[in-house]
Protein backbone atom coordinates (compact mmCIF):
# COMPACT_ATOMS: atom_id res chain seq x y z
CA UNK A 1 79.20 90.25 86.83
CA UNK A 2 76.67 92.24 89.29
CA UNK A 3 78.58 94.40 91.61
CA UNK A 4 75.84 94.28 94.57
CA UNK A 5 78.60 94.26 97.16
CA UNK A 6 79.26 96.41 100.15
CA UNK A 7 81.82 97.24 102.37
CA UNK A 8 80.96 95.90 106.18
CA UNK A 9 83.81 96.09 107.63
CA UNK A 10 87.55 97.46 107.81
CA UNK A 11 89.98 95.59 109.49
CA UNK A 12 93.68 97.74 109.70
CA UNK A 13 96.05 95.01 111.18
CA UNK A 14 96.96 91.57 110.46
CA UNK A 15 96.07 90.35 113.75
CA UNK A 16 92.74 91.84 113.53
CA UNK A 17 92.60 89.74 110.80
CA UNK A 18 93.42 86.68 112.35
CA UNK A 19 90.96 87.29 114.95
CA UNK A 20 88.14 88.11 112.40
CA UNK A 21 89.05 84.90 110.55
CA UNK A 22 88.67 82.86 113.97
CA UNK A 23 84.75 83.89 113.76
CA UNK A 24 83.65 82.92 110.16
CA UNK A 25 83.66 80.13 108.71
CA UNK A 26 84.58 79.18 105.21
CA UNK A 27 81.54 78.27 102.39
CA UNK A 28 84.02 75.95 99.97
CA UNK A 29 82.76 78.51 97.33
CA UNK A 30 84.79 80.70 95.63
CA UNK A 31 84.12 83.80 93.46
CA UNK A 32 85.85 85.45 90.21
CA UNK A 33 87.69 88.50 91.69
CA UNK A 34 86.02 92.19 91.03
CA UNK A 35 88.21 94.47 88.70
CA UNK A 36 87.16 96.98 90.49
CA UNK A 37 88.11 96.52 94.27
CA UNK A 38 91.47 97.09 94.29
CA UNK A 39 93.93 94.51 95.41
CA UNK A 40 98.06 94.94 94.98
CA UNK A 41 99.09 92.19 96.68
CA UNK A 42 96.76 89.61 94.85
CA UNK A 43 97.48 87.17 92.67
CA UNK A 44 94.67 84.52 92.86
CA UNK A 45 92.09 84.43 90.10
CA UNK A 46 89.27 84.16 92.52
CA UNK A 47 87.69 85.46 96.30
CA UNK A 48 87.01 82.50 98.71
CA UNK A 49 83.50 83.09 100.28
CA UNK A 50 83.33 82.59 104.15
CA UNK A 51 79.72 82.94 106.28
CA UNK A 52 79.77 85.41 109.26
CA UNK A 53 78.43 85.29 112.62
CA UNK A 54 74.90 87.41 111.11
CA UNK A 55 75.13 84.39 108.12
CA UNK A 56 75.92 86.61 105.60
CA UNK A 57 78.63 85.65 102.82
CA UNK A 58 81.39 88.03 102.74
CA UNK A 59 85.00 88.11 100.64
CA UNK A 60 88.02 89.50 102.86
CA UNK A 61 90.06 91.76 100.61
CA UNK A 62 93.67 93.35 101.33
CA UNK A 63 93.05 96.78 99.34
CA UNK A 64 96.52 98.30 101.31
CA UNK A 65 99.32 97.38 103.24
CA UNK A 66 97.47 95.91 106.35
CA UNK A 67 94.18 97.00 105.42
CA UNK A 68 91.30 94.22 104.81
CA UNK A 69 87.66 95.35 103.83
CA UNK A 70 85.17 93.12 104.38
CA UNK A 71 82.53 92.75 101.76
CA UNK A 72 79.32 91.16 102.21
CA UNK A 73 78.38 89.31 98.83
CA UNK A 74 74.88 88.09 97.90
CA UNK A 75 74.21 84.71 97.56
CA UNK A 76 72.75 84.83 93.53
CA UNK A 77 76.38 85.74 92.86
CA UNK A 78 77.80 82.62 94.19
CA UNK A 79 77.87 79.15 92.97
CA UNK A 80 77.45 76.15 94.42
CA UNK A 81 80.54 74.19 95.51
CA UNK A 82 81.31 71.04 93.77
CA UNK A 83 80.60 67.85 95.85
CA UNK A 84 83.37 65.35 95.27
């Protein structure tokens, strides 16, 4: 898979988090996760894709103990959710 991501944005507590969260809003895509951003405490298979306040698709990833990067993702890397 392309690796055209970049980090945007570090986020070092969990309510940081929260409030980020509060300002994006999910895509219903998902992503196969990137061997090489680090994660410890994941266990999921796959990134879920949310849209920022700019519109650009990022992934929220917990690389440390409290400490989320944000990655902005392009859009010819993500598929198209399913419509049920």
């Amino acid at each position: 898979m392309d690796l055209n991501i970049k980090r945007i944005k570090r986020i070092t507590s969990h309510s940081g988090l929260a409030v980020y969260l509060s300002y994006v809003e999910t895509t219903g895509s998902e992503i196969p996760r990137f061997a090489t951003i680090p994660s410890p405490y994941a266990f999921s298979p796959t990134h879920p894709v949310y849209r920022d306040e700019q519109g650009r698709n990022v992934i929220v990833v917990e690389t440390a103990h409290k400490r989320y990067d944000v990655f902005e993702v392009p859009a010819s890397i993500i598929p198209v959710p399913e419509v049920q």
